[in-house]
PDB file of N, CA and C in Angstrom:
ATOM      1  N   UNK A   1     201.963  -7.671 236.406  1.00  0.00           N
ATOM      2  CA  UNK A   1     202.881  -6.820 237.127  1.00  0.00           C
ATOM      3  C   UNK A   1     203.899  -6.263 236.130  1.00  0.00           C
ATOM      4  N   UNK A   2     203.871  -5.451 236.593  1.00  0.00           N
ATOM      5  CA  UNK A   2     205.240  -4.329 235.435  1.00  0.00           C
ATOM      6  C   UNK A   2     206.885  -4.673 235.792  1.00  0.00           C
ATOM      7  N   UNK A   3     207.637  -4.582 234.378  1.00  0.00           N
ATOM      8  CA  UNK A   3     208.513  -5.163 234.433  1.00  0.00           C
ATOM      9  C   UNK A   3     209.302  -4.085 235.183  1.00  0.00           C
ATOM     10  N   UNK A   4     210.878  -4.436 236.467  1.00  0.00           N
ATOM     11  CA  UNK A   4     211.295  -3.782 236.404  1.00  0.00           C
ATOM     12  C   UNK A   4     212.332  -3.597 235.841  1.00  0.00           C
ATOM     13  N   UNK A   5     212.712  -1.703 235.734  1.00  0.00           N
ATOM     14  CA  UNK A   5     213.704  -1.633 234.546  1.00  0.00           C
ATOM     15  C   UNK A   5     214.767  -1.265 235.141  1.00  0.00           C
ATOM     16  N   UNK A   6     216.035  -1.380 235.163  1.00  0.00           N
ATOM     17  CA  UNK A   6     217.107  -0.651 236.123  1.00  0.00           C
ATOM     18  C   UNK A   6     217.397   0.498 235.599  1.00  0.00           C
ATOM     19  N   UNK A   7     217.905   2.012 236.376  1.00  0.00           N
ATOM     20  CA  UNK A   7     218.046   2.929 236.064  1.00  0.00           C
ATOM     21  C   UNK A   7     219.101   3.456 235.669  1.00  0.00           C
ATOM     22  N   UNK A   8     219.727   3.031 234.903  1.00  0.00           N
ATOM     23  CA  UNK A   8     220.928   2.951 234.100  1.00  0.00           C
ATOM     24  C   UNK A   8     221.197   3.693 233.182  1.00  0.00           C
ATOM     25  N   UNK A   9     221.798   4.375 232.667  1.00  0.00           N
ATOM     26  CA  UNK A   9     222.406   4.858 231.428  1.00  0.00           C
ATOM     27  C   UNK A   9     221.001   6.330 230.718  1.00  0.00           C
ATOM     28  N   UNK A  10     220.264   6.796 231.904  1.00  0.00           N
ATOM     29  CA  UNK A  10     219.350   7.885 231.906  1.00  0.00           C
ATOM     30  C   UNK A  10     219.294   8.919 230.522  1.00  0.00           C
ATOM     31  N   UNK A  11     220.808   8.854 229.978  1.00  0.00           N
ATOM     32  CA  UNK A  11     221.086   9.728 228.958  1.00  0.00           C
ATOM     33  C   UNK A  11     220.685  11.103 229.223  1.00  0.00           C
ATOM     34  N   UNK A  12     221.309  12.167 227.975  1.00  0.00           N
ATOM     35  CA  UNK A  12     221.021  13.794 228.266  1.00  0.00           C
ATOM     36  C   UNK A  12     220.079  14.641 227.954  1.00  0.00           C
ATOM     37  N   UNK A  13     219.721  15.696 228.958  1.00  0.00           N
ATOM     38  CA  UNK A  13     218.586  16.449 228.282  1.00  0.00           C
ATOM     39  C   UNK A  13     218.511  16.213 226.885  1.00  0.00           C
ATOM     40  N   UNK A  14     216.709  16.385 227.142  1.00  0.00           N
ATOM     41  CA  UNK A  14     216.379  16.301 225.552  1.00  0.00           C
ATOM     42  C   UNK A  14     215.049  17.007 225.726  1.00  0.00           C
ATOM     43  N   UNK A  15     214.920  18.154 224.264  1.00  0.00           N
ATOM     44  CA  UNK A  15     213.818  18.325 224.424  1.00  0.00           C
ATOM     45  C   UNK A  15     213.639  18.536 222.535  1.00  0.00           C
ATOM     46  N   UNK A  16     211.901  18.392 222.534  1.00  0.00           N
ATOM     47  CA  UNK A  16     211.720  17.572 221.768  1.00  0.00           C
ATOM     48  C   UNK A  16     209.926  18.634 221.180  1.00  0.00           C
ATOM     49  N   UNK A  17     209.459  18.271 220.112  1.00  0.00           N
ATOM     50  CA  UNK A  17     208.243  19.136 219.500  1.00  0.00           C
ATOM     51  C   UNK A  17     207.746  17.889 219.462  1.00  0.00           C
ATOM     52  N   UNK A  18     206.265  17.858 219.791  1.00  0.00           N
ATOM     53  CA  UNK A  18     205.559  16.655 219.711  1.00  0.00           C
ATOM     54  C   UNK A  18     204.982  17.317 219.552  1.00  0.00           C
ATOM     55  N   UNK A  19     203.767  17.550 218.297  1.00  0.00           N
ATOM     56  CA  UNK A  19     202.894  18.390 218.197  1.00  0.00           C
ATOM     57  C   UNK A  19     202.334  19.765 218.596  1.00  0.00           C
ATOM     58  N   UNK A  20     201.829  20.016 218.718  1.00  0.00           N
ATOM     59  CA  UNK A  20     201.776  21.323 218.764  1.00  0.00           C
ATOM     60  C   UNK A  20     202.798  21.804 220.506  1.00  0.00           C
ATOM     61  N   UNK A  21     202.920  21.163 221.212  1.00  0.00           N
ATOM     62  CA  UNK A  21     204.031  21.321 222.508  1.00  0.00           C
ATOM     63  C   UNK A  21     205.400  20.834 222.327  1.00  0.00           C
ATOM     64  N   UNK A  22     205.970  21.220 223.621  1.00  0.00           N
ATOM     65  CA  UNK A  22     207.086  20.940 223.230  1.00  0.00           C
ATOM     66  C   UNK A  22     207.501  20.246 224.827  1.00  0.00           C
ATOM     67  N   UNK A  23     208.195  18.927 224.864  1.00  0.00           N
ATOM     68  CA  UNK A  23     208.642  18.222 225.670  1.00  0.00           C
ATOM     69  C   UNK A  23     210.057  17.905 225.806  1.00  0.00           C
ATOM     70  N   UNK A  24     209.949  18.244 227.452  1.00  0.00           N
ATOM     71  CA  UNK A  24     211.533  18.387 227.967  1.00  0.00           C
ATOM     72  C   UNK A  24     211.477  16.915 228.663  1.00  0.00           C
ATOM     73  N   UNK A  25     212.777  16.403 228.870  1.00  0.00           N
ATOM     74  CA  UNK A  25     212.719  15.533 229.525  1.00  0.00           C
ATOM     75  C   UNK A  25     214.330  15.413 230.316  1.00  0.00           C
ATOM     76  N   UNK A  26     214.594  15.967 231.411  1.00  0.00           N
ATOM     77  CA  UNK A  26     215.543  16.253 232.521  1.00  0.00           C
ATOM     78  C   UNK A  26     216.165  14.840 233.204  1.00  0.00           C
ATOM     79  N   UNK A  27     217.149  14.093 233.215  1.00  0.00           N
ATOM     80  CA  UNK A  27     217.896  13.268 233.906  1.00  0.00           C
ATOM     81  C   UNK A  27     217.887  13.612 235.034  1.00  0.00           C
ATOM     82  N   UNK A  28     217.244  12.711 235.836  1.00  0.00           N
ATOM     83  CA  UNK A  28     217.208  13.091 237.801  1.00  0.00           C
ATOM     84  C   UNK A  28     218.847  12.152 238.483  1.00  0.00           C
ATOM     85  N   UNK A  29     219.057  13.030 239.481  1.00  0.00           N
ATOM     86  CA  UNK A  29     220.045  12.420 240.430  1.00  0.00           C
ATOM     87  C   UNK A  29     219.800  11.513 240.973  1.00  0.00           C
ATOM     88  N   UNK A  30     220.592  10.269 240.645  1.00  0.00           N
ATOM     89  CA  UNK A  30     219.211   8.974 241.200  1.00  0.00           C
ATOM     90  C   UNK A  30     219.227   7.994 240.774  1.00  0.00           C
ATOM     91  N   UNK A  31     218.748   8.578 239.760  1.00  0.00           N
ATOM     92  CA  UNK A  31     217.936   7.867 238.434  1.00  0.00           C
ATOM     93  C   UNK A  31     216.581   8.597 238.281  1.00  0.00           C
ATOM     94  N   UNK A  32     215.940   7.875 236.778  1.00  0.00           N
ATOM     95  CA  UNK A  32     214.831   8.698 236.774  1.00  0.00           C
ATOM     96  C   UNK A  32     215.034   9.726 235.730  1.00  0.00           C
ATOM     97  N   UNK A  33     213.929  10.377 235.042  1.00  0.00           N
ATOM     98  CA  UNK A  33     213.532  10.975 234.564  1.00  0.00           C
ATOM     99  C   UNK A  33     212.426  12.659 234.836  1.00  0.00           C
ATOM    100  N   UNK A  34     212.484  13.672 234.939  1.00  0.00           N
ATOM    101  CA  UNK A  34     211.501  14.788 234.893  1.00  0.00           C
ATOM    102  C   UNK A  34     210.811  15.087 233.623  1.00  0.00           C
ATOM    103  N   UNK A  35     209.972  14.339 233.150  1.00  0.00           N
ATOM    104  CA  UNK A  35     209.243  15.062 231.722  1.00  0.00           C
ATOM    105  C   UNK A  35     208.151  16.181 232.179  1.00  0.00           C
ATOM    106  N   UNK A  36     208.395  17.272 231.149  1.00  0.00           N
ATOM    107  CA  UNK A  36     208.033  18.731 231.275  1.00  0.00           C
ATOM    108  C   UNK A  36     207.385  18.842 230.035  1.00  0.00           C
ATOM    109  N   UNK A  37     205.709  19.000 229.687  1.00  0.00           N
ATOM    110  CA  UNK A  37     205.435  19.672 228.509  1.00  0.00           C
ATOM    111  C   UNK A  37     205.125  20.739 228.726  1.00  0.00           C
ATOM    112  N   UNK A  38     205.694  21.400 227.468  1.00  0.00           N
ATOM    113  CA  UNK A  38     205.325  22.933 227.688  1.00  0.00           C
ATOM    114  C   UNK A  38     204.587  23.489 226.091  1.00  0.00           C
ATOM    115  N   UNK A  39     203.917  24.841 226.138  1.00  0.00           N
ATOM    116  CA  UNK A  39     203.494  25.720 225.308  1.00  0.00           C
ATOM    117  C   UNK A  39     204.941  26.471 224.691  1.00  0.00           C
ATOM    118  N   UNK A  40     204.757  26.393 223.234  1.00  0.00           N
ATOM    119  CA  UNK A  40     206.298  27.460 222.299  1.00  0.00           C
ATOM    120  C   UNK A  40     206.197  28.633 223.696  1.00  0.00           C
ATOM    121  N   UNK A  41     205.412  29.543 224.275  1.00  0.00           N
ATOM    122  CA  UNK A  41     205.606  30.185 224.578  1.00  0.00           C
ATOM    123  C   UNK A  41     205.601  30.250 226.710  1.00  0.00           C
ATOM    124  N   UNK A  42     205.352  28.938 227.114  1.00  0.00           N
ATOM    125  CA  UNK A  42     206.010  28.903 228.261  1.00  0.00           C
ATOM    126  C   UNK A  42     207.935  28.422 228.308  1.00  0.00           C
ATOM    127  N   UNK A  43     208.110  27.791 226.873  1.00  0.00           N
ATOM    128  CA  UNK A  43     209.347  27.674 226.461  1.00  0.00           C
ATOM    129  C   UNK A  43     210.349  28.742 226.167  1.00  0.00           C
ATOM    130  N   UNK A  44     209.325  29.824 225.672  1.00  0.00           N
ATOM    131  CA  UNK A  44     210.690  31.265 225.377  1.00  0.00           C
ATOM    132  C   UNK A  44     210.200  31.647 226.565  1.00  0.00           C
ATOM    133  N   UNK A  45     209.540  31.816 227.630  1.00  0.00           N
ATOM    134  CA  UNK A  45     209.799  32.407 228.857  1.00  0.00           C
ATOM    135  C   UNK A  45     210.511  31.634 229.579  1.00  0.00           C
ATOM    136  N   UNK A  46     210.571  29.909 229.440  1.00  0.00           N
ATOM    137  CA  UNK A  46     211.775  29.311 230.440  1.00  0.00           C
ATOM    138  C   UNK A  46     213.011  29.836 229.582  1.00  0.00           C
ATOM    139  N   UNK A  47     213.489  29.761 228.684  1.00  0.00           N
ATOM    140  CA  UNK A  47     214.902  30.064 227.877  1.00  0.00           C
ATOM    141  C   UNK A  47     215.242  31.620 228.311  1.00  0.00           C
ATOM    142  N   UNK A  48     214.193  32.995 228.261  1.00  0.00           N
ATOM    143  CA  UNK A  48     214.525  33.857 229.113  1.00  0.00           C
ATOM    144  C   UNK A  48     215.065  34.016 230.077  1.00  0.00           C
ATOM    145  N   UNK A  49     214.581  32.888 231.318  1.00  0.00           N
ATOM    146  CA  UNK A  49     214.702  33.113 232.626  1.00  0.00           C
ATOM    147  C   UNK A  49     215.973  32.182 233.041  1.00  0.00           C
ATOM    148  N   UNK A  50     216.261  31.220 232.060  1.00  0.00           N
ATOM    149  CA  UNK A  50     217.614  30.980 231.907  1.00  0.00           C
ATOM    150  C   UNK A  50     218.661  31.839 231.463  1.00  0.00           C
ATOM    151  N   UNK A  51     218.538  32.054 230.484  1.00  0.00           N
ATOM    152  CA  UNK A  51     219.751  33.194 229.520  1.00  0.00           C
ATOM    153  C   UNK A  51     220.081  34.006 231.073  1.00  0.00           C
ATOM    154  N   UNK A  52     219.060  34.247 231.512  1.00  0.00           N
ATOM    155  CA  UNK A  52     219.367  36.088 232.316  1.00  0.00           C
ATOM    156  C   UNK A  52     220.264  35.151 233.760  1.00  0.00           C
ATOM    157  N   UNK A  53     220.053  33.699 234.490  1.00  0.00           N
ATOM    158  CA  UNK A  53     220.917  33.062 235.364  1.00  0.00           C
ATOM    159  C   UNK A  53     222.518  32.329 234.734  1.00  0.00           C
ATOM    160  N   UNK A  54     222.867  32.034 233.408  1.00  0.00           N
ATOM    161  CA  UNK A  54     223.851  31.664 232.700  1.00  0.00           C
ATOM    162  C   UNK A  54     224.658  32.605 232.794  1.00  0.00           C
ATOM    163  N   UNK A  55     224.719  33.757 232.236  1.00  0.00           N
ATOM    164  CA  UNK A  55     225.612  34.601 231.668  1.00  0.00           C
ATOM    165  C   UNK A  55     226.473  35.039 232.670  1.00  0.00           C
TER     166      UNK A  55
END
């Protein structure tokens, strides 16, 4: 049986190049984690579609 871990101290976005992709990994409300791999180029279309909701 798997140990359990308490959801504590989640820490901040991070995203990260693991070989040829690139991995996001999002702090959930909660607890928890969202890991996201993506393609360099589903990455400059998420950073697009951000920039254009930020500003």
């Amino acid at each position: 049986m798997a140990a359990m871990k308490p959801r504590t101290g989640e820490g901040p976005l991070e995203v990260t190049k693991e070989g040829r992709g690139i991995v996001m990994r999002v702090p959930l409300e909660g607890g928890g984690r969202l890991v996201v791999e993506m393609t360099p180029d589903e990455a400059q279309a998420l950073s697009d579609a951000l920039e254009g909701v930020v500003k």
